[in-house]
Protein backbone atom coordinates (compact mmCIF):
# COMPACT_ATOMS: atom_id res chain seq x y z
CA UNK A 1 -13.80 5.92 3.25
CA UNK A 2 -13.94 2.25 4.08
CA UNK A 3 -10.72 0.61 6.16
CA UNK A 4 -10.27 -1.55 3.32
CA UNK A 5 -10.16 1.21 0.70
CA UNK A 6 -7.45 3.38 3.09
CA UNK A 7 -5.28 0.21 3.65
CA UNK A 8 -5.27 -0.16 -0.36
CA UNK A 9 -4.45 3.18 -0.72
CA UNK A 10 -1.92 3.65 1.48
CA UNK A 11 -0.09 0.41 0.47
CA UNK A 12 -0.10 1.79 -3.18
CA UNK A 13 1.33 5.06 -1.99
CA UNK A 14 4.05 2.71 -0.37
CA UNK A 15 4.53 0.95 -2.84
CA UNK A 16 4.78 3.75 -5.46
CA UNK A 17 7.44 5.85 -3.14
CA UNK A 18 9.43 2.24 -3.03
CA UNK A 19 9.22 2.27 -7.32
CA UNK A 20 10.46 6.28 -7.37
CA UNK A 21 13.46 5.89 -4.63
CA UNK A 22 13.50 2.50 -2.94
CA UNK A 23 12.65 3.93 0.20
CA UNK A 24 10.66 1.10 2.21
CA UNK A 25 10.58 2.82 5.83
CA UNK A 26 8.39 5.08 6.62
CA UNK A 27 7.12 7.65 9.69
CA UNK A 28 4.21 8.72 11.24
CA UNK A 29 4.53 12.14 10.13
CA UNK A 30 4.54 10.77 6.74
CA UNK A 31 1.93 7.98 6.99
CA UNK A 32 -0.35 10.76 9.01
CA UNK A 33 0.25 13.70 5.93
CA UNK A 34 -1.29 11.28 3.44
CA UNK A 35 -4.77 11.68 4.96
CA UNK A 36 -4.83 14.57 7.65
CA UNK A 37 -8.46 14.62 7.91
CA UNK A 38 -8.84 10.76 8.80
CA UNK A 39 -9.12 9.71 12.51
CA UNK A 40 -5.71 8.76 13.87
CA UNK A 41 -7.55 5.43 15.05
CA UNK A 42 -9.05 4.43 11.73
CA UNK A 43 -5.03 4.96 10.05
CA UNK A 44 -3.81 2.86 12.79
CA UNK A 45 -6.45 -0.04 11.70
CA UNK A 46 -5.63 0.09 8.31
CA UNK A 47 -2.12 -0.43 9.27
CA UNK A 48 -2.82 -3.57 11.46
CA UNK A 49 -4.98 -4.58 8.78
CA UNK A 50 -2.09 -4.22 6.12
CA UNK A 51 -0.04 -5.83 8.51
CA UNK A 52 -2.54 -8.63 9.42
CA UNK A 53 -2.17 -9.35 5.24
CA UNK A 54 1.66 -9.64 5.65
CA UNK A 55 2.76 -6.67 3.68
CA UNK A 56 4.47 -4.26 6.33
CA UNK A 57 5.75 -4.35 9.41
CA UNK A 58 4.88 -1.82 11.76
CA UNK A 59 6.60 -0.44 14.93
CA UNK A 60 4.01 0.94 17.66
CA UNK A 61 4.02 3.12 20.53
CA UNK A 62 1.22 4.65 22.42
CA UNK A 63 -0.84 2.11 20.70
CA UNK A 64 0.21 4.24 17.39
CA UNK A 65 2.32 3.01 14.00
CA UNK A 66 5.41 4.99 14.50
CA UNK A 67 7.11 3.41 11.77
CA UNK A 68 6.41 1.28 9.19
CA UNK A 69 7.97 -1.13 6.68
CA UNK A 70 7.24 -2.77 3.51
CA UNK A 71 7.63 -5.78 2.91
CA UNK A 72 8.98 -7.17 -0.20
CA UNK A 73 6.30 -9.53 -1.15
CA UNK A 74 3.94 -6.50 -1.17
CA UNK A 75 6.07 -5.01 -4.10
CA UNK A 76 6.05 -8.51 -6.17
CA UNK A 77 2.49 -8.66 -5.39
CA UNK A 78 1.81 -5.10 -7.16
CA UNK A 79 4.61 -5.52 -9.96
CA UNK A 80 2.47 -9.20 -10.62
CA UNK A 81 -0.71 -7.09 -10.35
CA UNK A 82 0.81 -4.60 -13.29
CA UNK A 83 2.16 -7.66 -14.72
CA UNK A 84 -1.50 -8.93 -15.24
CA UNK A 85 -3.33 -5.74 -16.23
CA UNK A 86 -1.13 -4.65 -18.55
CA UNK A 87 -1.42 -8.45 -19.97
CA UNK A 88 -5.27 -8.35 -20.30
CA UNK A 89 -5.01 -5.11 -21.82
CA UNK A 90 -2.97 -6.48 -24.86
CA UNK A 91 -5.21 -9.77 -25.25
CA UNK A 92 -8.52 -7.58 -25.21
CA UNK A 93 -6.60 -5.16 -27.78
CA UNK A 94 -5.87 -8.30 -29.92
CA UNK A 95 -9.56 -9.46 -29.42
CA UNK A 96 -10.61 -6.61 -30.74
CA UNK A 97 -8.68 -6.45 -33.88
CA UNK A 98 -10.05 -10.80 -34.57
């Protein structure tokens, strides 16, 4: 997996947790249980790398995320992201009925 694709999907597994309950904080344990087989060094990249992008904040110790926050702009970004898809989907469902 590429640090770019493990960033994505751990900010859409954020992000998706934040749509079911609201809950924007989350733990090591947790962020670690998503992907138990990656290296804990390569998970810590993707989080300074999802941080670097301005869509959590992350608390560190031992040079490790112990928590993590997202940040609200990340949720309008992926809500604006729906917003779009589901937008193209209609016009190229219209386009098809011309």
């Amino acid at each position: 997996m590429k640090l770019s694709e493990l960033a994505d999907s751990y900010l859409t597994w954020m992000v998706k947790s934040y749509s079911n309950d609201h809950k924007r904080m989350f733990n090591w344990n947790q962020i670690r249980s998503l992907f138990p087989n990656e290296n804990e060094e390569f998970i810590c990249d993707a989080f300074r790398l999802l941080h670097k992008d301005g869509f959590v904040v992350n608390s560190w110790a031992d040079n490790h995320v112990y928590s993590c926050q997202l940040e609200v702009n990340a949720i309008r970004d992926a809500e604006e992201d729906t917003r779009l898809k589901k937008a193209y989907s209609i016009l190229k469902e219209i386009r098809e009925w011309l």
